[in-house]
Protein backbone atom coordinates (compact mmCIF):
# COMPACT_ATOMS: atom_id res chain seq x y z
CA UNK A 1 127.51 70.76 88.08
CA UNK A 2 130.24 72.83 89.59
CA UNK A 3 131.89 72.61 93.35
CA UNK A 4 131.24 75.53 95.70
CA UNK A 5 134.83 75.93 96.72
CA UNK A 6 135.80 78.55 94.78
CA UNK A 7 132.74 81.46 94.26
CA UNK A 8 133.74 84.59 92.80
CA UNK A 9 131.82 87.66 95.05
CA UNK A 10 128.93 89.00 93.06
CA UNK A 11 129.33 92.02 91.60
CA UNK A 12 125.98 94.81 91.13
CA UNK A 13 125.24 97.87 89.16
CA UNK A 14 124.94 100.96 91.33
CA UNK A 15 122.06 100.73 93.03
CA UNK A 16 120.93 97.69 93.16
CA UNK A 17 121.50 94.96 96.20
CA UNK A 18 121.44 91.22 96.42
CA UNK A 19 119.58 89.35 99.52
CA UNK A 20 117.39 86.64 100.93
CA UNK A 21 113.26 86.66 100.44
CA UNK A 22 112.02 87.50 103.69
CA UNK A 23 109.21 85.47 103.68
CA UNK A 24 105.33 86.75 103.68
CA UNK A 25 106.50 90.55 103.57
CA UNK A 26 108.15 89.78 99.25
CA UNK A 27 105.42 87.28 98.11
CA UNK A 28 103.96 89.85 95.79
CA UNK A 29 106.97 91.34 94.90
CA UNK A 30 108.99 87.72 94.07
CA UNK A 31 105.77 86.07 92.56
CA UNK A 32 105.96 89.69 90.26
CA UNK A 33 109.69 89.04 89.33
CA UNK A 34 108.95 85.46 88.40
CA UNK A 35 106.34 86.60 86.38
CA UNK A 36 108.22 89.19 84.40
CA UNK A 37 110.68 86.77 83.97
CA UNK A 38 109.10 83.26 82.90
CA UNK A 39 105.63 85.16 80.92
CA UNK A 40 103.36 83.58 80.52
CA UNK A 41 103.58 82.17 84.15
CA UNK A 42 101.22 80.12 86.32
CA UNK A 43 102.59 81.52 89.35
CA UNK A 44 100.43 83.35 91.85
CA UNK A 45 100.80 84.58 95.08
CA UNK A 46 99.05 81.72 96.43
CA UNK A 47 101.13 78.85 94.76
CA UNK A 48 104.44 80.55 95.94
CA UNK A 49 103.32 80.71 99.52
CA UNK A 50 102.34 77.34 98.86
CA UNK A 51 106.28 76.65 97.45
CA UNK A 52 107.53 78.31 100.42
CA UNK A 53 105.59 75.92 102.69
CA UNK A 54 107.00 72.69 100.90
CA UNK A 55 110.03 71.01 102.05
CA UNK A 56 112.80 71.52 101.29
CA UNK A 57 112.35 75.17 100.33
CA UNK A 58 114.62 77.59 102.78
CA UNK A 59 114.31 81.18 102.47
CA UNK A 60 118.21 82.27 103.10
CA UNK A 61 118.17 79.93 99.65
CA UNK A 62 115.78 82.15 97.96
CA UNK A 63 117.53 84.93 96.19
CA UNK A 64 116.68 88.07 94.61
CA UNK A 65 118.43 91.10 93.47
CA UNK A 66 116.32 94.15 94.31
CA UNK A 67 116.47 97.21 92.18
CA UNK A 68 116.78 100.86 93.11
CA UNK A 69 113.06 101.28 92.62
CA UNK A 70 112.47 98.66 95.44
CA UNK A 71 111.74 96.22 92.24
CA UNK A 72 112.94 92.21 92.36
CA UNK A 73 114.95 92.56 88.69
CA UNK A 74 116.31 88.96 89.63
CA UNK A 75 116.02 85.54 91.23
CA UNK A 76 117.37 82.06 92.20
CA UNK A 77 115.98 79.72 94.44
CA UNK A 78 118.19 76.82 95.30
CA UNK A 79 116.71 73.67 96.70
CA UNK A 80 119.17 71.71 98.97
CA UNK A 81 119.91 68.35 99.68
CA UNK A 82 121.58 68.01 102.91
CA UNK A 83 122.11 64.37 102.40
CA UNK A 84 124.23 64.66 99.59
CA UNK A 85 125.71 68.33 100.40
CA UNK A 86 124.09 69.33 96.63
CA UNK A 87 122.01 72.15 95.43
CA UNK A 88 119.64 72.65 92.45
CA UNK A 89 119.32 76.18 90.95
CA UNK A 90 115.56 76.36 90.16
CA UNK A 91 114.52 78.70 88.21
CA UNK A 92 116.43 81.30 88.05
CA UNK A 93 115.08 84.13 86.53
CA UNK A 94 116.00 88.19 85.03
CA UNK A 95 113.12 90.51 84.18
CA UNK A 96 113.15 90.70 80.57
CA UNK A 97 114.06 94.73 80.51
CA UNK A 98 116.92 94.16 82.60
CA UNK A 99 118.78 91.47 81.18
CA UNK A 100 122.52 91.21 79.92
CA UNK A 101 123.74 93.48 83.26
CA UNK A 102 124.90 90.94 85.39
CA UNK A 103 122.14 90.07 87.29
CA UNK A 104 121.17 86.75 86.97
CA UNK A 105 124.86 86.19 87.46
CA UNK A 106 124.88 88.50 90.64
CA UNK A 107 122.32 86.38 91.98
CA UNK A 108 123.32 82.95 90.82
CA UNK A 109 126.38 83.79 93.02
CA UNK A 110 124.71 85.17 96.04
CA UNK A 111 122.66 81.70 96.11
CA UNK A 112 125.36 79.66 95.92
CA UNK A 113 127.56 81.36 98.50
CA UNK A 114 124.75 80.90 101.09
CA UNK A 115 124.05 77.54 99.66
CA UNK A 116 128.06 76.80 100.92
CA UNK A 117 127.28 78.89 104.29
CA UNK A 118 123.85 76.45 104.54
CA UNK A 119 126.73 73.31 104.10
CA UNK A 120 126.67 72.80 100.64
CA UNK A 121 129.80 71.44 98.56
CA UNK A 122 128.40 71.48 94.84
CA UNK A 123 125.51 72.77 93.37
CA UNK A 124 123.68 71.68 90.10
CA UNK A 125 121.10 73.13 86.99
CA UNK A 126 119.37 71.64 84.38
CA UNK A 127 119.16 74.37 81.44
CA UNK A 128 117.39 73.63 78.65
CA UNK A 129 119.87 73.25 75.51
CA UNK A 130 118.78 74.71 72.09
CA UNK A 131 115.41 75.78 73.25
CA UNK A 132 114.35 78.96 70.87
CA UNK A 133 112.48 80.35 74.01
CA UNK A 134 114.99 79.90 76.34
CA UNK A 135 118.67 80.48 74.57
CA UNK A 136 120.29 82.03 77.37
CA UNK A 137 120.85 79.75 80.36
CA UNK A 138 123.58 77.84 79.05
CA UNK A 139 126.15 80.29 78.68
CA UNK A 140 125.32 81.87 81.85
CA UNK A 141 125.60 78.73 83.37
CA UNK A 142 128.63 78.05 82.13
CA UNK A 143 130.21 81.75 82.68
CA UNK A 144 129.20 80.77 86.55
CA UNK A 145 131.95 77.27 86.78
CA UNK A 146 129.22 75.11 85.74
CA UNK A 147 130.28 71.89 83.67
CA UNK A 148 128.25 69.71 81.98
CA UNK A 149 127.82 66.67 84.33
CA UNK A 150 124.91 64.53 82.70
CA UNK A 151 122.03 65.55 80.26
CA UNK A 152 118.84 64.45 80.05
CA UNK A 153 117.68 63.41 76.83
CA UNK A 154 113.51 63.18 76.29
CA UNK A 155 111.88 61.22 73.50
CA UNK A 156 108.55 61.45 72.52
CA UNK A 157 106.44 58.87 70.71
CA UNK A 158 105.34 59.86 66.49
CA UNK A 159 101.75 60.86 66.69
CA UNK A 160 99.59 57.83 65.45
CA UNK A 161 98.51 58.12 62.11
CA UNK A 162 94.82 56.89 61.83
């Protein structure tokens, strides 16, 4: 969890810009970058317009960092609860070839600031911790002001033995 009171301003390579989906016109292009980024992915361009369509999603909330080829190389969605002044980063994702240049922090950032401008005072994740396919979140995470707040802890029944 971290407070929105302080946000550093995001910082690019040359070339590349951060800004809001604009709705139908970067479906293909943000259901590509989620792709790259979470493969194997069940995401289509159909499902996303359907996420799009489902409350409480708000494009100024949906952030991507487009490339100097025109190319999303990042994104963050951030769904907001009003009631409670609280965002949730999910997912956030880097295309695979670009990672480790400060993207997914760029656009961490960009989210949150217009997650403050939407009215929001804190803002929340849920990385996994000591996944092997997903290392990375946590320290990013934490290099963005994020503390740990709660964690959630699953257990799984043995498998019966017959």
């Amino acid at each position: 969890m971290r407070a929105l009171d302080d946000l550093p301003t995001p910082e690019l390579p040359a070339g590349y810009r951060v800004r809001a989906v604009r709705g139908e016109e970067d479906v293909a292009a943000r259901v590509a970058a989620h792709r790259a980024a979470w493969w194997p992915s069940r995401v289509t361009e159909e499902s996303y317009r359907a996420v799009m369509g489902t409350w409480p999603y708000r494009p100024e909330l949906d952030r991507v960092v487009e490339g100097p080829d025109g190319r999303f190389a990042a994104t963050c969605l951030i769904w907001f609860d009003e009631r409670n002044g609280v965002g949730e980063l999910e997912p956030v994702g880097v295309d695979p070839g670009l990672r480790r240049r400060g993207l997914g922090r760029a656009v961490c950032l960009a989210a949150l600031g217009a997650l403050r401008e939407a009215g929001g005072r804190s803002a929340v994740v849920y990385p996994l911790h000591g996944h092997p396919d997903h290392p990375a979140p946590a320290p990013l995470y934490r290099g963005l002001g994020f503390r740990e707040h709660a964690r959630t802890i699953t257990f799984t029944a043995p498998e019966a033995r017959g």
